[in-house]
PDB file of N, CA and C in Angstrom:
ATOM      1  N   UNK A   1     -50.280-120.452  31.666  1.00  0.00           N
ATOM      2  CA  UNK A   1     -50.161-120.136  30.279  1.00  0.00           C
ATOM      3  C   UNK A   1     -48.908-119.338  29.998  1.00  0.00           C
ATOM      4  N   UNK A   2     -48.749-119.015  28.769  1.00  0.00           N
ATOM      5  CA  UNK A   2     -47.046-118.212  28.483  1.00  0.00           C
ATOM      6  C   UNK A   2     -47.740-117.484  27.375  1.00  0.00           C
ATOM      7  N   UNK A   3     -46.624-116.477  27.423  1.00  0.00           N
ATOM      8  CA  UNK A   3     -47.596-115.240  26.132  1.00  0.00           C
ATOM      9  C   UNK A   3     -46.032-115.184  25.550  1.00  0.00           C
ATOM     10  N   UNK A   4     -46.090-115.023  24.280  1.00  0.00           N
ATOM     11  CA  UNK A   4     -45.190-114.252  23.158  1.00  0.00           C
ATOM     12  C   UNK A   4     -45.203-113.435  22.443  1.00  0.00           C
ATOM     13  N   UNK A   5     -44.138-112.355  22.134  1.00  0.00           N
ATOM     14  CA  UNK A   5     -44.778-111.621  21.108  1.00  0.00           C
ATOM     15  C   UNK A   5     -43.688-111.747  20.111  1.00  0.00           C
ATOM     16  N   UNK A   6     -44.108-112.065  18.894  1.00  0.00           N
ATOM     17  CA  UNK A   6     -43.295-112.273  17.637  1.00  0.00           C
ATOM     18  C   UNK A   6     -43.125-111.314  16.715  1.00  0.00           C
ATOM     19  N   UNK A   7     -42.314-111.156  16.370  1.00  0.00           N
ATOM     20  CA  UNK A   7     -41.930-110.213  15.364  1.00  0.00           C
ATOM     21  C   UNK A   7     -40.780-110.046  13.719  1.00  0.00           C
ATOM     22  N   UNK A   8     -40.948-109.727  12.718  1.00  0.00           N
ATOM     23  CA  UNK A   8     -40.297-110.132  11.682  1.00  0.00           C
ATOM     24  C   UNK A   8     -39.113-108.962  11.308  1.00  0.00           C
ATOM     25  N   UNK A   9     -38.637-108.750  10.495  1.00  0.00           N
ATOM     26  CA  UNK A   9     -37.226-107.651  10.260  1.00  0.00           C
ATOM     27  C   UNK A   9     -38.856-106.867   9.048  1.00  0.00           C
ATOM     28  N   UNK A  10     -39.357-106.894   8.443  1.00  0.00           N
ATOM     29  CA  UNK A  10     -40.661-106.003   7.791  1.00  0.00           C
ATOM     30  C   UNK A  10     -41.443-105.289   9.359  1.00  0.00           C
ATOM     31  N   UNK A  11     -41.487-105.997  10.216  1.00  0.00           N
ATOM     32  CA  UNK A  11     -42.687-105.140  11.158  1.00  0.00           C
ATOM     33  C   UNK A  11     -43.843-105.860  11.765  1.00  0.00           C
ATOM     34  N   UNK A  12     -43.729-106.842  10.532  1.00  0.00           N
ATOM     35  CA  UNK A  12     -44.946-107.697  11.377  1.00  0.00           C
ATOM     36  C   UNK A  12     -44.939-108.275  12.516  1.00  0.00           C
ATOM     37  N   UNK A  13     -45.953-108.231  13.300  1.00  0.00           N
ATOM     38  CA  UNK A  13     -45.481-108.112  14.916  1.00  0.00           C
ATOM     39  C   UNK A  13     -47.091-109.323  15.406  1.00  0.00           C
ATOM     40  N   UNK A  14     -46.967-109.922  15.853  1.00  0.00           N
ATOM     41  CA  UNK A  14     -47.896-111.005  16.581  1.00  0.00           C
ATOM     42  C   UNK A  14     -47.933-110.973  18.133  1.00  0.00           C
ATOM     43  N   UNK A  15     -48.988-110.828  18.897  1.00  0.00           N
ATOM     44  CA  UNK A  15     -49.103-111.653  20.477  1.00  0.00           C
ATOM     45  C   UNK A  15     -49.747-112.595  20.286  1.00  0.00           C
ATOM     46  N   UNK A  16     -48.869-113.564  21.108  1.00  0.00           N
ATOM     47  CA  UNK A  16     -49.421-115.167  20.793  1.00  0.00           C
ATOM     48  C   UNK A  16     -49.526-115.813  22.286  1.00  0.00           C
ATOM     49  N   UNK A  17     -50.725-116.477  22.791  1.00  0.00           N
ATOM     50  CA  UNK A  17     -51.019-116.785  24.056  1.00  0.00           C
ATOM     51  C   UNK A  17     -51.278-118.467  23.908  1.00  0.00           C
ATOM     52  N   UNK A  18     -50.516-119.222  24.875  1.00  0.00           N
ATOM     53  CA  UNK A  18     -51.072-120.420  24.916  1.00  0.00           C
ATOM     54  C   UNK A  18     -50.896-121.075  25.958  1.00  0.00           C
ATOM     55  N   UNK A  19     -51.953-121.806  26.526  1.00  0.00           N
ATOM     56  CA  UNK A  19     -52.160-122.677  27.636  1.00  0.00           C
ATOM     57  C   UNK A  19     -52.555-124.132  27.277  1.00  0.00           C
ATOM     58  N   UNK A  20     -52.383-124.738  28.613  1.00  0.00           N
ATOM     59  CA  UNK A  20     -52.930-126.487  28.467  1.00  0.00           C
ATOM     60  C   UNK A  20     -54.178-126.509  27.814  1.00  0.00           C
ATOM     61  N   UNK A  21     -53.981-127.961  27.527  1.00  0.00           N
ATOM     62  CA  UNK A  21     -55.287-128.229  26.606  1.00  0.00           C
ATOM     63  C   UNK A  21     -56.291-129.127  27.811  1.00  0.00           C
ATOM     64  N   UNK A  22     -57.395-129.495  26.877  1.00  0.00           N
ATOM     65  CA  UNK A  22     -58.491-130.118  27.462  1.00  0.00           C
ATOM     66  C   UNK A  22     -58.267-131.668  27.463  1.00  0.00           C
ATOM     67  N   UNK A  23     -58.235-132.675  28.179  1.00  0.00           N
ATOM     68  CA  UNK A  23     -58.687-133.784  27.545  1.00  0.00           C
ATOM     69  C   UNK A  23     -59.740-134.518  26.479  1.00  0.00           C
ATOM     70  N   UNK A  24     -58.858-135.335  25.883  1.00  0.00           N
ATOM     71  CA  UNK A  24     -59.969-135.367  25.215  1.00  0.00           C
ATOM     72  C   UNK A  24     -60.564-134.449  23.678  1.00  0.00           C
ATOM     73  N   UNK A  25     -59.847-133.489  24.004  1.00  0.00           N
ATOM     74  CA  UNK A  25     -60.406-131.949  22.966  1.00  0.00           C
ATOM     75  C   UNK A  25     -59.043-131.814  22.407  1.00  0.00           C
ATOM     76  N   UNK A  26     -57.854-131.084  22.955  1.00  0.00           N
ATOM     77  CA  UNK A  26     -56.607-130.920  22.355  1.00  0.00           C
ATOM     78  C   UNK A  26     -55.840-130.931  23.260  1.00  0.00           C
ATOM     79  N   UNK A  27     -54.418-130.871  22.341  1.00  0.00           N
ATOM     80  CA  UNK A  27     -53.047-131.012  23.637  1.00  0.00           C
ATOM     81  C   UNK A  27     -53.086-129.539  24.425  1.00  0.00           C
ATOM     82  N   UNK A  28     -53.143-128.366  23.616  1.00  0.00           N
ATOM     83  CA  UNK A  28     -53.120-127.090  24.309  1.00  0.00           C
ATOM     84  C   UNK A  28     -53.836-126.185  23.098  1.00  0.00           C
ATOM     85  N   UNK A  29     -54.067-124.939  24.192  1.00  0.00           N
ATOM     86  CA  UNK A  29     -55.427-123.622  23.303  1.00  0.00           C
ATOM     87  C   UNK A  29     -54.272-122.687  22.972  1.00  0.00           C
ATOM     88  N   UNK A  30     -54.364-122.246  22.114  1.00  0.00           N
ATOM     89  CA  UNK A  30     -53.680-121.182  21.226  1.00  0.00           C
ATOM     90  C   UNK A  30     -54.256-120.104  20.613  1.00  0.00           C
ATOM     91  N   UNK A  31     -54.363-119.073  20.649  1.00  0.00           N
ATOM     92  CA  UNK A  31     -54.574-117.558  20.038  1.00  0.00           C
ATOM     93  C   UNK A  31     -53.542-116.805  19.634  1.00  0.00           C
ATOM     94  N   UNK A  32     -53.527-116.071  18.680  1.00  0.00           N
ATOM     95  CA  UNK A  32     -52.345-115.272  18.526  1.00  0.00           C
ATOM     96  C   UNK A  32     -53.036-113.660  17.384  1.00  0.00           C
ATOM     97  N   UNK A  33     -52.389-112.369  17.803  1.00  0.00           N
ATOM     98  CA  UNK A  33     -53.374-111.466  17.505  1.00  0.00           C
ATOM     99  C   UNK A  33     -51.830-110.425  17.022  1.00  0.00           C
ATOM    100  N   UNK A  34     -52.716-109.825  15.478  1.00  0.00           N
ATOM    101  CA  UNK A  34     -51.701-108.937  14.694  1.00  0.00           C
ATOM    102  C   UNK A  34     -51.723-107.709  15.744  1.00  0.00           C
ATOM    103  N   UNK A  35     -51.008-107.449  16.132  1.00  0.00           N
ATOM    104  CA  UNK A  35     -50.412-106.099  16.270  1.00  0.00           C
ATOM    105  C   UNK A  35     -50.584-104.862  15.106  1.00  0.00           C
ATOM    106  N   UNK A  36     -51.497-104.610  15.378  1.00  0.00           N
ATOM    107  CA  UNK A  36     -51.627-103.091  14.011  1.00  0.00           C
ATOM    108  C   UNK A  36     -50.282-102.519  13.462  1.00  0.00           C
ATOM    109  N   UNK A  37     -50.038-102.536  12.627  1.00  0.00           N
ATOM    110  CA  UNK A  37     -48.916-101.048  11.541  1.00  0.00           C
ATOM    111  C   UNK A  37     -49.099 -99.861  12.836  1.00  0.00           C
ATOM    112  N   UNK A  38     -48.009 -99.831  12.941  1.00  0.00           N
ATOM    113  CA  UNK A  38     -48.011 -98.519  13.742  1.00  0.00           C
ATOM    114  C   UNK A  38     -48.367 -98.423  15.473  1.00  0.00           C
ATOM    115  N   UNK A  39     -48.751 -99.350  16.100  1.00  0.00           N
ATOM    116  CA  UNK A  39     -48.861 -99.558  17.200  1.00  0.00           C
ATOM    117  C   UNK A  39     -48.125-101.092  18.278  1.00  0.00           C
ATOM    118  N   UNK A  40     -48.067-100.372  19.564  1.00  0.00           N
ATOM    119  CA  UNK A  40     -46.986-101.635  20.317  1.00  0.00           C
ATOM    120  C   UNK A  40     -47.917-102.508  21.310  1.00  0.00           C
ATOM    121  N   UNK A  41     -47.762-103.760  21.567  1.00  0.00           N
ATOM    122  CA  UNK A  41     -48.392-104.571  22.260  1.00  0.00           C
ATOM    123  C   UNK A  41     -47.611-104.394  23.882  1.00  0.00           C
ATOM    124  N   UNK A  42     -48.386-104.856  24.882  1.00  0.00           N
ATOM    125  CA  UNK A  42     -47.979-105.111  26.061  1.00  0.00           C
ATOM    126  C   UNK A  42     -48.261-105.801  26.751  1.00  0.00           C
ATOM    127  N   UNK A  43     -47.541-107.037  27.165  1.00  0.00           N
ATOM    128  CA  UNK A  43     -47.785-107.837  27.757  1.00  0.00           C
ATOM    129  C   UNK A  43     -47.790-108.695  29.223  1.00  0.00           C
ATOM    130  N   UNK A  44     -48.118-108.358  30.244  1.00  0.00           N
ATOM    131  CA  UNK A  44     -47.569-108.189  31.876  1.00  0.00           C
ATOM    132  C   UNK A  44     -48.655-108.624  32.492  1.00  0.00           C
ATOM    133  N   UNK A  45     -48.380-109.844  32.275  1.00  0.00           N
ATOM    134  CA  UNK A  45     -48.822-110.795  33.640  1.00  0.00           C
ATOM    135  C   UNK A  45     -50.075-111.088  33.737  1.00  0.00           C
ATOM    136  N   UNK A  46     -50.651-110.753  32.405  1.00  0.00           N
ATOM    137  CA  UNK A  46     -51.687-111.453  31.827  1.00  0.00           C
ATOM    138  C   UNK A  46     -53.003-111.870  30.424  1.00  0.00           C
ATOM    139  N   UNK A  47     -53.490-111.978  29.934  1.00  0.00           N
ATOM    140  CA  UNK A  47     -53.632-112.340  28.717  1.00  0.00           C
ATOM    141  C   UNK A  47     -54.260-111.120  27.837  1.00  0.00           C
ATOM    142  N   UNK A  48     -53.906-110.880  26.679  1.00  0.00           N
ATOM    143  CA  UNK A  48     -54.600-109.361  26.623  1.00  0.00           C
ATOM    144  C   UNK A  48     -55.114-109.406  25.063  1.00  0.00           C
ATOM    145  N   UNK A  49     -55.634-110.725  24.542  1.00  0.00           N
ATOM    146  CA  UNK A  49     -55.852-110.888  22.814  1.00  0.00           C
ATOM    147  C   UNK A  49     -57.495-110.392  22.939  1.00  0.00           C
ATOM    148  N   UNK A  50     -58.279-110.876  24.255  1.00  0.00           N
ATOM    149  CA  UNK A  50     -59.804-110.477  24.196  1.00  0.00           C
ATOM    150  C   UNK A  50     -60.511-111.283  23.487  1.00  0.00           C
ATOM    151  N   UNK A  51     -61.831-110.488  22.800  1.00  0.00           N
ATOM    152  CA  UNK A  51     -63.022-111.242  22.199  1.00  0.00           C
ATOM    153  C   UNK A  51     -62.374-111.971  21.066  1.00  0.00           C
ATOM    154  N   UNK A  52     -62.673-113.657  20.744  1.00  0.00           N
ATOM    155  CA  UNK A  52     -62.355-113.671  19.796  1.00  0.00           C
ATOM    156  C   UNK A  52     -63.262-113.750  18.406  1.00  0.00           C
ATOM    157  N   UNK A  53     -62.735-113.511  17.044  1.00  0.00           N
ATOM    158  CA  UNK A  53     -64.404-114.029  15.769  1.00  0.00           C
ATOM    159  C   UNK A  53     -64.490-115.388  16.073  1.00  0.00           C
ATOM    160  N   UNK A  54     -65.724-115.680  15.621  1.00  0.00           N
ATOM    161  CA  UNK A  54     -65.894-117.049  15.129  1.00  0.00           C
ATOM    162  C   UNK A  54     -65.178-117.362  14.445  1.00  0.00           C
ATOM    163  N   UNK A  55     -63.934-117.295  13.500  1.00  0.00           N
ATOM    164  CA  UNK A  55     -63.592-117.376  12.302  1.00  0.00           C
ATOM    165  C   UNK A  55     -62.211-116.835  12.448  1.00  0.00           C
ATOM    166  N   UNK A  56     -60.373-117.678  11.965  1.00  0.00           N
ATOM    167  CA  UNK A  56     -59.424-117.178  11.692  1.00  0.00           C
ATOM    168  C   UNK A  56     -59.659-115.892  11.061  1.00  0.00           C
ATOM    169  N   UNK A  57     -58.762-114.702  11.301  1.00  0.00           N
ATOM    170  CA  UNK A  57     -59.031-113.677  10.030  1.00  0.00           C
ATOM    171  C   UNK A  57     -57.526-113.521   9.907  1.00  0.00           C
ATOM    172  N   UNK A  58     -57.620-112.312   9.069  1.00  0.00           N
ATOM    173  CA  UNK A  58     -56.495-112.058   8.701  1.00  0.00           C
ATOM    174  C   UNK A  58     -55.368-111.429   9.945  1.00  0.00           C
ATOM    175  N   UNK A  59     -56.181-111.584  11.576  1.00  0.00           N
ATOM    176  CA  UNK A  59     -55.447-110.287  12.333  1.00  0.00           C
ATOM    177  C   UNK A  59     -55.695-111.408  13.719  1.00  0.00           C
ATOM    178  N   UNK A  60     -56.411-112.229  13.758  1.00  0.00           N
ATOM    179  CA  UNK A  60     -56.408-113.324  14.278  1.00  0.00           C
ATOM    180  C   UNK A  60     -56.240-114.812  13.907  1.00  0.00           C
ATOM    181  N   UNK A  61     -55.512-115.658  14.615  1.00  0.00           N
ATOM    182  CA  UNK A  61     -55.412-117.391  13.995  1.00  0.00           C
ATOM    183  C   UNK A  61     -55.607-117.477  15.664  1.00  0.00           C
ATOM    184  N   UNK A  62     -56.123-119.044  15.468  1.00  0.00           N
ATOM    185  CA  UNK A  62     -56.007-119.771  17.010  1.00  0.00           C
ATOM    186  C   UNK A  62     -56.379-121.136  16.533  1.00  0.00           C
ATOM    187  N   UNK A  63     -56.353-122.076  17.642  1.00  0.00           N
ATOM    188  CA  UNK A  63     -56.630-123.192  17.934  1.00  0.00           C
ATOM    189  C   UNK A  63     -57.880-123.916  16.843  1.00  0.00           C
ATOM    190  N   UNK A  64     -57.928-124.850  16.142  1.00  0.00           N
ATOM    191  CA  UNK A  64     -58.936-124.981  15.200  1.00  0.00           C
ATOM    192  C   UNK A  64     -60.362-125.486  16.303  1.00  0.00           C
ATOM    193  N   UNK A  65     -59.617-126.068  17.572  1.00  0.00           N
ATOM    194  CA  UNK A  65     -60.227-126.993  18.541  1.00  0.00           C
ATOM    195  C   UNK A  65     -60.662-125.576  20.082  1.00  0.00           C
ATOM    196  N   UNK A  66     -60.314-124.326  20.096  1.00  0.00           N
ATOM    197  CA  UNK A  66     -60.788-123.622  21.156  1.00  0.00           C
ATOM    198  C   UNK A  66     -61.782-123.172  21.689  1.00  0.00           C
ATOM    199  N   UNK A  67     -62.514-123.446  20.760  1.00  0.00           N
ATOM    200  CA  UNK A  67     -64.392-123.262  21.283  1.00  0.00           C
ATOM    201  C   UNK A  67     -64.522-123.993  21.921  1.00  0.00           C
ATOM    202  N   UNK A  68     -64.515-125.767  21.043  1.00  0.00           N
ATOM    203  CA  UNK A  68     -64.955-126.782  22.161  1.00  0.00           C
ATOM    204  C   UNK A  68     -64.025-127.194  22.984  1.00  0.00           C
ATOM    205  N   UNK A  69     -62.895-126.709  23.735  1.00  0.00           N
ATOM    206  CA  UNK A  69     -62.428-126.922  24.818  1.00  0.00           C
ATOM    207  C   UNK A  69     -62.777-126.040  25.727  1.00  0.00           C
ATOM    208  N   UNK A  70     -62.807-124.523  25.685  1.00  0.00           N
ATOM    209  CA  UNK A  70     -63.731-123.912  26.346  1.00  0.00           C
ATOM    210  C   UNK A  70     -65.125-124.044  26.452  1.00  0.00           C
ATOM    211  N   UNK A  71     -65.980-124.762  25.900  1.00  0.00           N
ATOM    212  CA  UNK A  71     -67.225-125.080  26.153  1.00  0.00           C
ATOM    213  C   UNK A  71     -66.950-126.449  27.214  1.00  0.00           C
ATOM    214  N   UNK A  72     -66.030-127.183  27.037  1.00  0.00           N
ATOM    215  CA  UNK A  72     -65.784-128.484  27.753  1.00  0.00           C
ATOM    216  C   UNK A  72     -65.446-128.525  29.009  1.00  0.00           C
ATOM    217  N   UNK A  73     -64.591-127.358  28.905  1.00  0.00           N
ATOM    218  CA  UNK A  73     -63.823-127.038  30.450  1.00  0.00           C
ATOM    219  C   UNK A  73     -64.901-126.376  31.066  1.00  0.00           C
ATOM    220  N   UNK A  74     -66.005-125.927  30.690  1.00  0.00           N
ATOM    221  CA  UNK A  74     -67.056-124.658  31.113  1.00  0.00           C
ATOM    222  C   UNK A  74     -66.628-123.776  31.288  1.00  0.00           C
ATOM    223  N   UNK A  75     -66.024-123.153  30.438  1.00  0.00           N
ATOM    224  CA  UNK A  75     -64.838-121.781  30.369  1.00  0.00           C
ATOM    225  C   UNK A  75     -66.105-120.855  29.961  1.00  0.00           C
ATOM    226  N   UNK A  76     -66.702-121.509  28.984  1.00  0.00           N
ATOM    227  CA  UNK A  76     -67.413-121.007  27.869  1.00  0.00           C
ATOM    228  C   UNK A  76     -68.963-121.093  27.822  1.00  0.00           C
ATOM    229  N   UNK A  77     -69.645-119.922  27.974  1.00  0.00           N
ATOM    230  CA  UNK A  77     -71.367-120.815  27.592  1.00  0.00           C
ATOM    231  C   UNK A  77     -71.647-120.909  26.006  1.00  0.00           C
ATOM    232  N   UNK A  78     -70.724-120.747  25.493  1.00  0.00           N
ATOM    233  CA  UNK A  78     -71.165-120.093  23.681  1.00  0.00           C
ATOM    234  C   UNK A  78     -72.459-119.040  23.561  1.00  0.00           C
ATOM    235  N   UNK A  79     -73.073-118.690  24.493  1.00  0.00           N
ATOM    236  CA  UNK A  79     -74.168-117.259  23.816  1.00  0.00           C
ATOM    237  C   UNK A  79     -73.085-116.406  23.674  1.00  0.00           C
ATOM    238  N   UNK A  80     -71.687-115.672  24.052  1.00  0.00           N
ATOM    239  CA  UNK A  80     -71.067-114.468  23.428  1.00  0.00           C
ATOM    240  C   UNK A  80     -70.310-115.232  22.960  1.00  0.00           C
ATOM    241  N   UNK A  81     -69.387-113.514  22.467  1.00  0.00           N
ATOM    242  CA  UNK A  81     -67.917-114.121  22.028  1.00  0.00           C
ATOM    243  C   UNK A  81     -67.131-114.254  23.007  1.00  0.00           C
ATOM    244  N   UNK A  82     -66.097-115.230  22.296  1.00  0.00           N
ATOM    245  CA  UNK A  82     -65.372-116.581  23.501  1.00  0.00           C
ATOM    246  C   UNK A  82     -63.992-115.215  24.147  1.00  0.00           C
ATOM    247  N   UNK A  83     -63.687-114.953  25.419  1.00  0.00           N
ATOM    248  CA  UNK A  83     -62.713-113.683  26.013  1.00  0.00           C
ATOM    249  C   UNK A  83     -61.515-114.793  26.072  1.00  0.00           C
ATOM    250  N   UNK A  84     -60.200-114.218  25.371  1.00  0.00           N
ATOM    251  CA  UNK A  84     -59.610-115.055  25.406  1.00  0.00           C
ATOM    252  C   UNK A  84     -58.395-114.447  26.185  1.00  0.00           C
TER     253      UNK A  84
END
């Protein structure tokens, strides 16, 4: 997988993680997580976005397809939230 962290000339600041996809399910899984006002992300050598909602919010976006590729791959049992 490869991690990024994005950032705008305002502040807005993103870590964005993405790996291969599933067959079948999608080309590749994607997450990407706001960075709070006022605080710095770090990123070293391995994935650090965590639990994700059920649901895009305003501080998370990802993959429309990442549940059911982690349920596919058996990444995933779906009783929690999906560790991303």
């Amino acid at each position: 997988g490869e991690a990024f962290t994005l950032a705008d000339a305002r502040g807005e600041a993103w870590v964005f993680h993405v790996v291969g996809g599933v067959r079948g399910v999608t080309k590749s899984v994607w997450a990407a997580r706001r960075v709070p006002a006022g605080h710095l992300a770090v990123v070293a050598n391995e994935f650090t976005i965590g639990e994700l909602p059920s649901e895009p919010t305003d501080d998370f976006l990802f993959n429309k397809e990442i549940f059911h590729a982690a349920r596919d791959a058996r990444l995933w049992d779906g009783r929690r939230a999906l560790h991303f």
